[in-house]
Protein backbone atom coordinates (compact mmCIF):
# COMPACT_ATOMS: atom_id res chain seq x y z
CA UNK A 1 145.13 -7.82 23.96
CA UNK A 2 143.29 -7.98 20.66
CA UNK A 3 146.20 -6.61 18.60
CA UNK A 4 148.31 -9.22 20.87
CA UNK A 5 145.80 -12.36 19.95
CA UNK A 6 145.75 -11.26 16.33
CA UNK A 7 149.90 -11.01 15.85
CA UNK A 8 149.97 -14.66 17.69
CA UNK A 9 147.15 -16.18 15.05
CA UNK A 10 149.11 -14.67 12.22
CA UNK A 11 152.45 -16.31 13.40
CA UNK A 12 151.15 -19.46 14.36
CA UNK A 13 149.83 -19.84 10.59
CA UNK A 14 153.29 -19.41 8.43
CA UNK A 15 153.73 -22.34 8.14
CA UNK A 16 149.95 -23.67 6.61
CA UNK A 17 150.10 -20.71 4.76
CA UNK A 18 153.91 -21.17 2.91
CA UNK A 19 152.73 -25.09 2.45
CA UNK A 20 149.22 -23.85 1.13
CA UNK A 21 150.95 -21.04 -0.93
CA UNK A 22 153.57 -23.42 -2.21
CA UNK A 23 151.44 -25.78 -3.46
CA UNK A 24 148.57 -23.51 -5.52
CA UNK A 25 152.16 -22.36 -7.14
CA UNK A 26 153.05 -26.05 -8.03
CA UNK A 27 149.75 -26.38 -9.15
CA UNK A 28 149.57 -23.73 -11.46
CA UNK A 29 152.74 -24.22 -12.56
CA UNK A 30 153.63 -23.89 -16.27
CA UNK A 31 155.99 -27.01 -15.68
CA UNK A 32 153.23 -29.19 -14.26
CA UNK A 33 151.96 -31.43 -17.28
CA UNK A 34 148.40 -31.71 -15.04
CA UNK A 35 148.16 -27.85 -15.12
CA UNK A 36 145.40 -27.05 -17.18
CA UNK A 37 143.15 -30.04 -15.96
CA UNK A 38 139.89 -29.57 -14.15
CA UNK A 39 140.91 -30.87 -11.10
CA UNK A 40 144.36 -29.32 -11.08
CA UNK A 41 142.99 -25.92 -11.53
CA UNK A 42 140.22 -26.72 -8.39
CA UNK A 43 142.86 -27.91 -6.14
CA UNK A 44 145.14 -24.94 -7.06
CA UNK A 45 141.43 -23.17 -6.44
CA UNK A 46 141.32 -24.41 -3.11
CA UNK A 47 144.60 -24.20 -1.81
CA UNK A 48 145.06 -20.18 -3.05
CA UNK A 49 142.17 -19.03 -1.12
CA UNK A 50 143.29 -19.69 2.31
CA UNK A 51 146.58 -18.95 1.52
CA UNK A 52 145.39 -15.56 0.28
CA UNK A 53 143.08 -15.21 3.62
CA UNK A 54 147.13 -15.88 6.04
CA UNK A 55 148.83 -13.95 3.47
CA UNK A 56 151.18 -11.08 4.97
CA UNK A 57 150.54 -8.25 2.69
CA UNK A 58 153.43 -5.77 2.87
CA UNK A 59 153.28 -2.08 1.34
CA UNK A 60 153.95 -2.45 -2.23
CA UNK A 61 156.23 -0.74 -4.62
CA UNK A 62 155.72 2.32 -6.64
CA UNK A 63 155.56 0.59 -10.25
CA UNK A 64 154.85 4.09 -11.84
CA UNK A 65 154.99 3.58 -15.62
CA UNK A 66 154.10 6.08 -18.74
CA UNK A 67 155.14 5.76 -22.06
CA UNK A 68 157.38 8.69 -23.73
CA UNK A 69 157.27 8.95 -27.58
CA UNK A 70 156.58 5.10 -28.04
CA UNK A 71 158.79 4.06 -25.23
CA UNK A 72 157.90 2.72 -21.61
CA UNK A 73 159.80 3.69 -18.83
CA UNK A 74 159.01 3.44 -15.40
CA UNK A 75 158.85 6.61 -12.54
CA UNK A 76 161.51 6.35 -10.21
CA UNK A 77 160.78 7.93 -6.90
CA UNK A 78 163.29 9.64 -4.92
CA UNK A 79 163.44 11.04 -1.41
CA UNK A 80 163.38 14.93 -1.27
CA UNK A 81 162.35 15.69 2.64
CA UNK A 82 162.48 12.64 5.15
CA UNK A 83 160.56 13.00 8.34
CA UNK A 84 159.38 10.53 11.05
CA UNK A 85 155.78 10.00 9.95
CA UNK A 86 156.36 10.77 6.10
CA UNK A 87 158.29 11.25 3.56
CA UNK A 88 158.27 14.10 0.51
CA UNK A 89 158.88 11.72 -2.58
CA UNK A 90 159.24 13.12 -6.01
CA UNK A 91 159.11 11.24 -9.44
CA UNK A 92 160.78 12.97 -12.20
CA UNK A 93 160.39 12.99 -15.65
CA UNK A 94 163.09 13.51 -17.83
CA UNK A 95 161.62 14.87 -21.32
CA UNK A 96 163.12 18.26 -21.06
CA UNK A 97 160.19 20.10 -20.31
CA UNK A 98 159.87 22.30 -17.74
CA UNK A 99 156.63 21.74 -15.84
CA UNK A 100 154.85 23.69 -13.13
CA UNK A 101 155.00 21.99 -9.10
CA UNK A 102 152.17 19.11 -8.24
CA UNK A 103 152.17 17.85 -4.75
CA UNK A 104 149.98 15.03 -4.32
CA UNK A 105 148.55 15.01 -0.53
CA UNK A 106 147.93 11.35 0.15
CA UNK A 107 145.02 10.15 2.74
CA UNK A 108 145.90 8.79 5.72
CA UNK A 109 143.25 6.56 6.01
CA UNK A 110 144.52 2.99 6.40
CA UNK A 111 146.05 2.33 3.07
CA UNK A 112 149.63 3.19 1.57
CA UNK A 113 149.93 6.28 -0.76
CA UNK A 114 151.20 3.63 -3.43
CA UNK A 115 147.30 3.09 -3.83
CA UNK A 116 147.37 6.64 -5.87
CA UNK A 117 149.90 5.62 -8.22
CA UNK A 118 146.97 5.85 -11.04
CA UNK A 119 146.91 9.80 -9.78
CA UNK A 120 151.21 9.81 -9.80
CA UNK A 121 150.58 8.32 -13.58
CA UNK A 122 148.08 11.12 -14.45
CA UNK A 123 150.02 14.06 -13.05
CA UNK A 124 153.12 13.08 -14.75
CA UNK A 125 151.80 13.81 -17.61
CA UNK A 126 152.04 17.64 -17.61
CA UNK A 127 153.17 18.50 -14.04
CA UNK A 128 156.43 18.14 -11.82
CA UNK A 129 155.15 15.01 -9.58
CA UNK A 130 155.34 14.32 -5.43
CA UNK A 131 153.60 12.93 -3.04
CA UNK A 132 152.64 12.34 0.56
CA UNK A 133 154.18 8.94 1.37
CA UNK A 134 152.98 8.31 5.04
CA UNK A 135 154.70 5.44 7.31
CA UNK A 136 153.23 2.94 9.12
CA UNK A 137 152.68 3.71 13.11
CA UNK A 138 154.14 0.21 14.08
CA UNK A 139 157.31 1.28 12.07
CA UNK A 140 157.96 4.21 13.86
CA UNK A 141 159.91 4.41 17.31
CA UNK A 142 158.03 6.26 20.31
CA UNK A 143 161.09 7.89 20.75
CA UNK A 144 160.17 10.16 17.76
CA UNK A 145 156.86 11.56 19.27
CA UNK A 146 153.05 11.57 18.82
CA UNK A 147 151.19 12.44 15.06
CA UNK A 148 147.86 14.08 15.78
CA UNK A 149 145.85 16.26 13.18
CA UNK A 150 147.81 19.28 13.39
CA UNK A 151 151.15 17.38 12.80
CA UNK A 152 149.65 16.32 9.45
CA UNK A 153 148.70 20.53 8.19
CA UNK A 154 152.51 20.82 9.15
CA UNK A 155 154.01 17.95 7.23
CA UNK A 156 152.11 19.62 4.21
CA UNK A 157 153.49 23.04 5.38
CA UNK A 158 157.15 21.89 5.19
CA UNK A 159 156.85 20.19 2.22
CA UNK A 160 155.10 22.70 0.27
CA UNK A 161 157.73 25.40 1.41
CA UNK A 162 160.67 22.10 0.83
CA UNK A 163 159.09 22.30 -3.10
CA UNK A 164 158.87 26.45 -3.22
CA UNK A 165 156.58 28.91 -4.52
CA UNK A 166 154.29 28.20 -7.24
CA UNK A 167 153.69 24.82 -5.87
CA UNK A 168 150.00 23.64 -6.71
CA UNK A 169 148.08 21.72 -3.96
CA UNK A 170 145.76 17.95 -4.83
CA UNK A 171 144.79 16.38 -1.94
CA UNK A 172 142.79 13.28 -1.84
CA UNK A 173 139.79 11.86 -0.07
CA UNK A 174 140.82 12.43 3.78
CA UNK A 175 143.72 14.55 2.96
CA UNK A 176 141.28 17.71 2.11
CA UNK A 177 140.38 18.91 5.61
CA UNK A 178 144.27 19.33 6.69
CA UNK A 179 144.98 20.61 3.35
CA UNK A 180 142.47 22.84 3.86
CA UNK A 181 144.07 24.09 7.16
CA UNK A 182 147.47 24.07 5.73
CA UNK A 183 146.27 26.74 2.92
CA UNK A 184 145.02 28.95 5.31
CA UNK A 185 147.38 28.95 7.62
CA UNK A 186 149.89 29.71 4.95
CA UNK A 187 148.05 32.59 3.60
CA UNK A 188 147.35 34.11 6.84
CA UNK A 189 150.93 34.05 7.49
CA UNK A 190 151.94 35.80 4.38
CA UNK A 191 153.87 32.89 3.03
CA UNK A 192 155.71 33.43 -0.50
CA UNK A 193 154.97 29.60 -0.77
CA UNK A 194 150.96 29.53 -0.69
CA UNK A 195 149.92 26.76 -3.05
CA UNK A 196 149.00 28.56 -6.67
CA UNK A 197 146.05 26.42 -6.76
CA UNK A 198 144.52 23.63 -4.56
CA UNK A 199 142.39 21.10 -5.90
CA UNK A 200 140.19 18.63 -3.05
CA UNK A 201 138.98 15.31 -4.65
CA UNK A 202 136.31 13.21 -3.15
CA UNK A 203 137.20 14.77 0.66
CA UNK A 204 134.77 14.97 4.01
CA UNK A 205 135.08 18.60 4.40
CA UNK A 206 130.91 18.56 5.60
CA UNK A 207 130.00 15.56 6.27
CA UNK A 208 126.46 16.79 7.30
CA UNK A 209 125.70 16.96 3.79
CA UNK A 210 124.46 14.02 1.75
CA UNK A 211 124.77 11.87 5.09
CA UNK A 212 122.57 8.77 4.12
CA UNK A 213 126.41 7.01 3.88
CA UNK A 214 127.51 3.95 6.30
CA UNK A 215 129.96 6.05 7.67
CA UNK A 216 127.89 9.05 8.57
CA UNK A 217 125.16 6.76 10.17
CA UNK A 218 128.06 5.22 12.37
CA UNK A 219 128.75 9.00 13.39
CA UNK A 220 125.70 9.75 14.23
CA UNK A 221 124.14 6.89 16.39
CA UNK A 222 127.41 5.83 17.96
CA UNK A 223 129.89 8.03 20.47
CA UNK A 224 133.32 8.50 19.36
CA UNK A 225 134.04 6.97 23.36
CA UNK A 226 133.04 3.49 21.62
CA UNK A 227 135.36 4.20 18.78
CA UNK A 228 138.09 5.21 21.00
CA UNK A 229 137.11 2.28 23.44
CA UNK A 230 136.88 -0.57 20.55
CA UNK A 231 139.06 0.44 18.29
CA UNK A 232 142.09 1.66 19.72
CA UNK A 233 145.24 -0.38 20.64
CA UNK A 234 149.23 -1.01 21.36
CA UNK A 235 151.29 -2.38 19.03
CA UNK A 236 152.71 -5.20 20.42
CA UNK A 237 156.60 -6.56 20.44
CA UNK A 238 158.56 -7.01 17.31
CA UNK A 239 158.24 -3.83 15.96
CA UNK A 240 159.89 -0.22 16.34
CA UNK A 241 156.84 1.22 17.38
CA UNK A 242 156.28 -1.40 19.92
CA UNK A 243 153.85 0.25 22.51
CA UNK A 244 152.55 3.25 20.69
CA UNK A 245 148.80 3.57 20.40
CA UNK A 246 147.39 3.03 17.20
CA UNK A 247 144.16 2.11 15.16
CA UNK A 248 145.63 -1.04 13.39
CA UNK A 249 145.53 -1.62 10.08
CA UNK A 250 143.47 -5.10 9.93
CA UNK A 251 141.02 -3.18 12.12
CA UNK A 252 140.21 0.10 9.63
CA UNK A 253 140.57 -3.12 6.67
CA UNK A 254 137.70 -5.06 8.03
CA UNK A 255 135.55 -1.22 8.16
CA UNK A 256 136.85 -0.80 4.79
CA UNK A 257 134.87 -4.14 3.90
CA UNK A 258 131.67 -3.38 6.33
CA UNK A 259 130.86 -0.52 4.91
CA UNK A 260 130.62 -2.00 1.28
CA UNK A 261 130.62 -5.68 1.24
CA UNK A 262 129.28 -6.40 -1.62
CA UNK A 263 131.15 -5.92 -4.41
CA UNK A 264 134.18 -7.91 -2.64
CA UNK A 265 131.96 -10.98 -2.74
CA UNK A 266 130.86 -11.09 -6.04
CA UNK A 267 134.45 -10.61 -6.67
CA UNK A 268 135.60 -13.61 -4.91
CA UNK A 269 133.19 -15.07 -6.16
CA UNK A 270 134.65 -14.44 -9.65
CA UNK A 271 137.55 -15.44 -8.58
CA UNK A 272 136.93 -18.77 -7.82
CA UNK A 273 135.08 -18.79 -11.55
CA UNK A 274 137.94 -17.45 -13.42
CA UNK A 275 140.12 -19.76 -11.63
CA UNK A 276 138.65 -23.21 -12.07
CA UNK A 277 138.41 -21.84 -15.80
CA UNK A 278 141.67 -20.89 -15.84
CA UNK A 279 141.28 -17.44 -16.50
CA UNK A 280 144.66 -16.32 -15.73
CA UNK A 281 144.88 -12.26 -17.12
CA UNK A 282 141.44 -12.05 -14.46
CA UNK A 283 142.76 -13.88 -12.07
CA UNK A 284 146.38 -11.37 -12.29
CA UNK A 285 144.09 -8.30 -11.90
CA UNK A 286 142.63 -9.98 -9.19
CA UNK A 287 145.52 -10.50 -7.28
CA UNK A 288 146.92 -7.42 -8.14
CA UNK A 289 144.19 -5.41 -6.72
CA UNK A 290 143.76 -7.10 -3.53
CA UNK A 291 147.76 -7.48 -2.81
CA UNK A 292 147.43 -3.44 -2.88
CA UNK A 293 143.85 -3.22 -1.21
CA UNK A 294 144.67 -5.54 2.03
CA UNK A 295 148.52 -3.55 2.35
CA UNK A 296 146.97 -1.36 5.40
CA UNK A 297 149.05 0.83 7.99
CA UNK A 298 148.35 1.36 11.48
CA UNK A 299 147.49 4.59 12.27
CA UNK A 300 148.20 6.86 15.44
CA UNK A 301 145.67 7.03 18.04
CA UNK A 302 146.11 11.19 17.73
CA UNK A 303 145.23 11.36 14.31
CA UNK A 304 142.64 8.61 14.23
CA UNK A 305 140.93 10.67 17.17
CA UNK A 306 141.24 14.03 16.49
CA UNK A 307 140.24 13.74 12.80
CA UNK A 308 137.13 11.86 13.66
CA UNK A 309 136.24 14.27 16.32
CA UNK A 310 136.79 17.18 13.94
CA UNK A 311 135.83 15.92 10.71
CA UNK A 312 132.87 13.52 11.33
CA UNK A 313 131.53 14.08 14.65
CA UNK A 314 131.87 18.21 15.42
CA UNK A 315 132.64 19.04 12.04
CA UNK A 316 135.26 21.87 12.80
CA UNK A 317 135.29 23.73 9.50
CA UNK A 318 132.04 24.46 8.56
CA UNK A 319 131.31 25.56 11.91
CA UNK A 320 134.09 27.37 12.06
CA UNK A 321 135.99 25.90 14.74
CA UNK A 322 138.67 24.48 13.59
CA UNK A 323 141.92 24.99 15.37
CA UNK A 324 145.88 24.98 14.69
CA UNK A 325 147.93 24.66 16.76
CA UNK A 326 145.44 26.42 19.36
CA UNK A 327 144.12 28.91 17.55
CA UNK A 328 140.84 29.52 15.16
CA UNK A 329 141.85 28.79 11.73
CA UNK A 330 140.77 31.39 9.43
CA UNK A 331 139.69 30.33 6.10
CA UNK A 332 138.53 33.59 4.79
CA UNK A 333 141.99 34.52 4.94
CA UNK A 334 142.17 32.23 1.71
CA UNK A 335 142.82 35.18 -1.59
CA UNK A 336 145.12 33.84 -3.51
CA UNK A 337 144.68 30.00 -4.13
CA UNK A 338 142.51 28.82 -6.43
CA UNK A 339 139.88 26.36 -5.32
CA UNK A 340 138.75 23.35 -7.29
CA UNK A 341 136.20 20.65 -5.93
CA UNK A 342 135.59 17.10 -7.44
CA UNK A 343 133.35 14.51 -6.54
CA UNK A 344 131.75 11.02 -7.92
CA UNK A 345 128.22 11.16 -8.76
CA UNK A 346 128.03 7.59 -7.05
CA UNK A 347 130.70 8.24 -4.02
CA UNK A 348 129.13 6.11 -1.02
CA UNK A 349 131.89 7.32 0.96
CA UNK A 350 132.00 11.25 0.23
CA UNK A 351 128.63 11.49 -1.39
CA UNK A 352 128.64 15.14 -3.69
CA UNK A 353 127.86 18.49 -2.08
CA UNK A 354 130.30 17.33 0.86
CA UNK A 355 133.57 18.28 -0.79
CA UNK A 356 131.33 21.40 -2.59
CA UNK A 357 131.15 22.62 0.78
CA UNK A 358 134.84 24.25 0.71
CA UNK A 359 133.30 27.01 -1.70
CA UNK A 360 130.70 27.98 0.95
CA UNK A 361 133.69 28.22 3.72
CA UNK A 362 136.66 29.76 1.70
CA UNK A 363 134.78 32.72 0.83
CA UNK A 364 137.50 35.41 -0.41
CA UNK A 365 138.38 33.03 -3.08
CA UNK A 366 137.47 35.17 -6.18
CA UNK A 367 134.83 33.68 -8.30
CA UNK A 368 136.71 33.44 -11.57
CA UNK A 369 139.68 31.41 -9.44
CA UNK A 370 136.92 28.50 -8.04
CA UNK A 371 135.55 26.00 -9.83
CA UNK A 372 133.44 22.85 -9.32
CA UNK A 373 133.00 19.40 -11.48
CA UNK A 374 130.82 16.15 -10.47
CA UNK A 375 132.23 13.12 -12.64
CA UNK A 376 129.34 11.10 -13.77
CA UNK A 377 129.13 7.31 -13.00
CA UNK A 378 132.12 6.64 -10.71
CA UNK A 379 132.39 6.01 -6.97
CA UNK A 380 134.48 7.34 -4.42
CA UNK A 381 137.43 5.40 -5.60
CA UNK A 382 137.08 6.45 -9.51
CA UNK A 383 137.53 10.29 -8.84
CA UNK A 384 141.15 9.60 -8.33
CA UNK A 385 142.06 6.43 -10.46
CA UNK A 386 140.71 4.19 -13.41
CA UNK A 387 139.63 5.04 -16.67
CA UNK A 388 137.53 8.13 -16.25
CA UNK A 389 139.63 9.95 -13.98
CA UNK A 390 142.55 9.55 -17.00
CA UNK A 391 140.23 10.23 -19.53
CA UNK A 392 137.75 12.53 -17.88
CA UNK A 393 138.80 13.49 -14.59
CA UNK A 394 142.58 14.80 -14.94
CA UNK A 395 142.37 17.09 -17.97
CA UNK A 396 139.45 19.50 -15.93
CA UNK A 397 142.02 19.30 -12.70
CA UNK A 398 145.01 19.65 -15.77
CA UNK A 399 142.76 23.00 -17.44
CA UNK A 400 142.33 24.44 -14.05
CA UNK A 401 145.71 24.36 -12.87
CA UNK A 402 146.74 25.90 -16.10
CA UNK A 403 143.90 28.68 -16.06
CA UNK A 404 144.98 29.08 -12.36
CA UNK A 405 148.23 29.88 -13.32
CA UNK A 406 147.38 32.49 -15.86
CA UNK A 407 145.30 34.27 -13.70
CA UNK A 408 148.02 34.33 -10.93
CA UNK A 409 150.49 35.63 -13.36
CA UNK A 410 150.17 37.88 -16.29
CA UNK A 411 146.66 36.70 -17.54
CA UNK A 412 148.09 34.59 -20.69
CA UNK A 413 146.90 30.93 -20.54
CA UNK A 414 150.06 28.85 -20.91
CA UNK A 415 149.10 26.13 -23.71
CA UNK A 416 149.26 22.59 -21.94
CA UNK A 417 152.16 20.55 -23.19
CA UNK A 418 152.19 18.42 -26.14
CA UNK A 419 150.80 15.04 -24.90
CA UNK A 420 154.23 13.03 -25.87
CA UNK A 421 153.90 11.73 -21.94
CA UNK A 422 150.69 9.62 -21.80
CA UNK A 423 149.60 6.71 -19.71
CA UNK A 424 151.15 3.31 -20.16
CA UNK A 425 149.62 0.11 -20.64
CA UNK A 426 148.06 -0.93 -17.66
CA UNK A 427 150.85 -2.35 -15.46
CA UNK A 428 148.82 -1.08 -12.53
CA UNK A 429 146.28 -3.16 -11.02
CA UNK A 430 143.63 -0.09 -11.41
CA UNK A 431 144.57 1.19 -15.10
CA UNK A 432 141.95 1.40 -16.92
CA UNK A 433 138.91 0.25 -14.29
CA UNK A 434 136.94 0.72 -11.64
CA UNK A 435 137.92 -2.86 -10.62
CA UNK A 436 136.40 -3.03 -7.47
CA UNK A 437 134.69 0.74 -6.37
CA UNK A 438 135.84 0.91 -2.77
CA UNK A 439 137.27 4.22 -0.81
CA UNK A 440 139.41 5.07 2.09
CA UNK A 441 137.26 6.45 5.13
């Protein structure tokens, strides 16, 4: 009934919010002689924000853009492998150089895998580009079947062997435990495709560790029946996925906000400021950011479930019993990928030591193929976007993948590309920032 109640309030306010949205445009238009009045500027104030607050916010385009030897062009993705619940997309770069395989596991955690366009921009530097692009659960028919845990490690299976061997592994935030699985289960089948490297950033892979986090207190003074009870619910008619079971998207938004209020209010109010001052490049990045940060997907009861029960609440891998498909995964099976951890030293959401953990449970990864780097001064969102991830972050991930390919081949360090690729000029709402450090749970 909720997700019922919530489609009928949104419908019922279209029209208040095209008249409201209509007229902060008038207001602020550069045609309107009034424009850059006080009083213009704090009507056009008032009438934005509860437009903003109805606003339908859609998943946004890839607007991937780099600049090649003085020139910007923009990344144009293409479908490689399309499959109910996601598709493989690649975005090419046509400089003539030859790079090794990056694919680019996106979280499914409530947002759209355009939020790691920042990470697309980075990789596309040096490395052959794709990524996880996961549909929303209301967009997809029930005629095409559940999406639990394990159908996630096998999306990332059949991609990895749709890219070939040689294909190096990042998975972000929530992506590491399945990417995790998908490894193993690769190498203890003998693959010839077993990711040449796999790198986790910011992921729960033991959440015991560092728990004093919102999220871990949640998991450990509530049952996952009340999540399951509270939180779970159909999608209701007038989409293709009418009746499937899903944690909707406004519900894991308003979490997103729980958990760490704070800096979304002192943003607002900025944004108020900046807008009664007129302020208009702040009030752009404004928008920009929270046009991608309220785009949410619904996500499947199976996976929602499942990956809290074995992620957060019985914490499957460092236990050791995590399953595929019905059977014990075995991690020490895990030889020839190389293993690379990052963190933020000021991640509320994946506080360090709980992505470190992989090293203690992948333990026939040779020593000389692991490695481990804590990026000072960013939060959870910063290890995988903004200024220090381009600056700081990407060339150790960059170095290892490179070393990591030496040592898997014929022990002569390939020499990273001339940088003639580099990042453009910040026509990403994130370029450049930590705008607002938030993080996918």
């Amino acid at each position: 009934m909720i997700y019922q109640a919530y489609e009928a309030a949104r419908r019922s306010t279209r029209p208040l919010f095209h008249l409201l949205n209509t007229g902060q445009k008038l207001a602020r238009d550069a045609r309107n002689p009034m424009r850059n009045t006080l009083a213009m500027r704090t009507l056009a104030t008032v009438w934005e924000l509860p437009a903003r607050a109805m606003k339908d916010y859609g998943k946004p385009r890839y607007q991937v853009w780099e600049e090649l030897d003085g020139t910007e062009i923009g990344l144009q993705e293409t479908v490689v492998q399309s499959l109910p619940f996601a598709d493989l997309l690649h975005f090419p770069v046509d400089d003539g150089r030859e790079k090794p395989k990056v694919l680019i596991a996106a979280a499914l955690s409530g947002h759209h895998a355009t939020l790691l366009q920042d990470t697309i921009r980075g990789f596309a530097r040096d490395f052959d580009t794709y990524i996880t692009d996961w549909k929303d659960a209301r967009q997809v028919p029930l005629s095409q079947g559940d999406f639990g845990f394990d159908d996630y490690v096998s999306y990332l299976i059949q991609f990895i062997e749709t890219m070939g061997p040689n294909t190096h592994l990042v998975a972000t935030c929530q992506a590491a435990p399945p990417a995790m699985v998908a490894v193993a289960i690769m190498e203890a089948r003998g693959s010839n495709c077993v990711p040449a490297s796999l790198t986790l950033m910011g992921g729960p892979v033991d959440t015991r560790l560092s728990p004093n986090n919102a999220l871990n207190k949640l998991t450990t003074t509530l049952p996952l029946s009340l999540f399951k009870k509270f939180n779970i619910h159909k999608i209701p008619s007038g989409y293709p996925g009418k009746g499937r079971r899903v944690y909707p998207g406004f519900f894991q938004l308003s979490g997103f906000i729980t958990l760490n209020p704070m800096p979304h209010v002192k943003q607002y109010k900025n944004f108020v400021k900046n807008s009664v001052k007129g302020d208009e490049p702040s009030l752009e990045r404004f928008r920009d950011f929270y046009d991608e940060y309220f785009a949410v997907l619904d996500m499947t009861e199976s996976f929602y479930v499942e990956t809290l029960e074995k992620v957060f609440f019985e914490h499957h891998i460092p236990t050791g019993k995590m399953t595929y498909e019905g059977k014990l995964v075995d991690f020490s099976a895990m030889r020839q990928c190389a293993l690379l951890t990052v963190e933020g030293e000021n991640d509320n959401f994946c506080p360090p030591s709980q992505t470190e953990a992989a090293h203690d449970v992948c333990v026939n990864v040779p020593e000389e193929r692991r490695g481990h780097y804590i990026q000072p001064g960013v939060g959870h969102y910063g290890v995988f976007s903004g200024s220090k991830f381009q600056a700081e972050i990407y060339p150790v991930i960059r170095d290892f993948i490179f070393h990591s390919i030496a040592e898997g081949e014929d022990g002569k360090a390939p020499v990273p590309p001339a940088k003639s690729l580099r990042p453009g000029k910040g026509h990403h709402a994130f370029e450049g920032t930590d705008f607002v450090d938030v993080g996918m749970v």
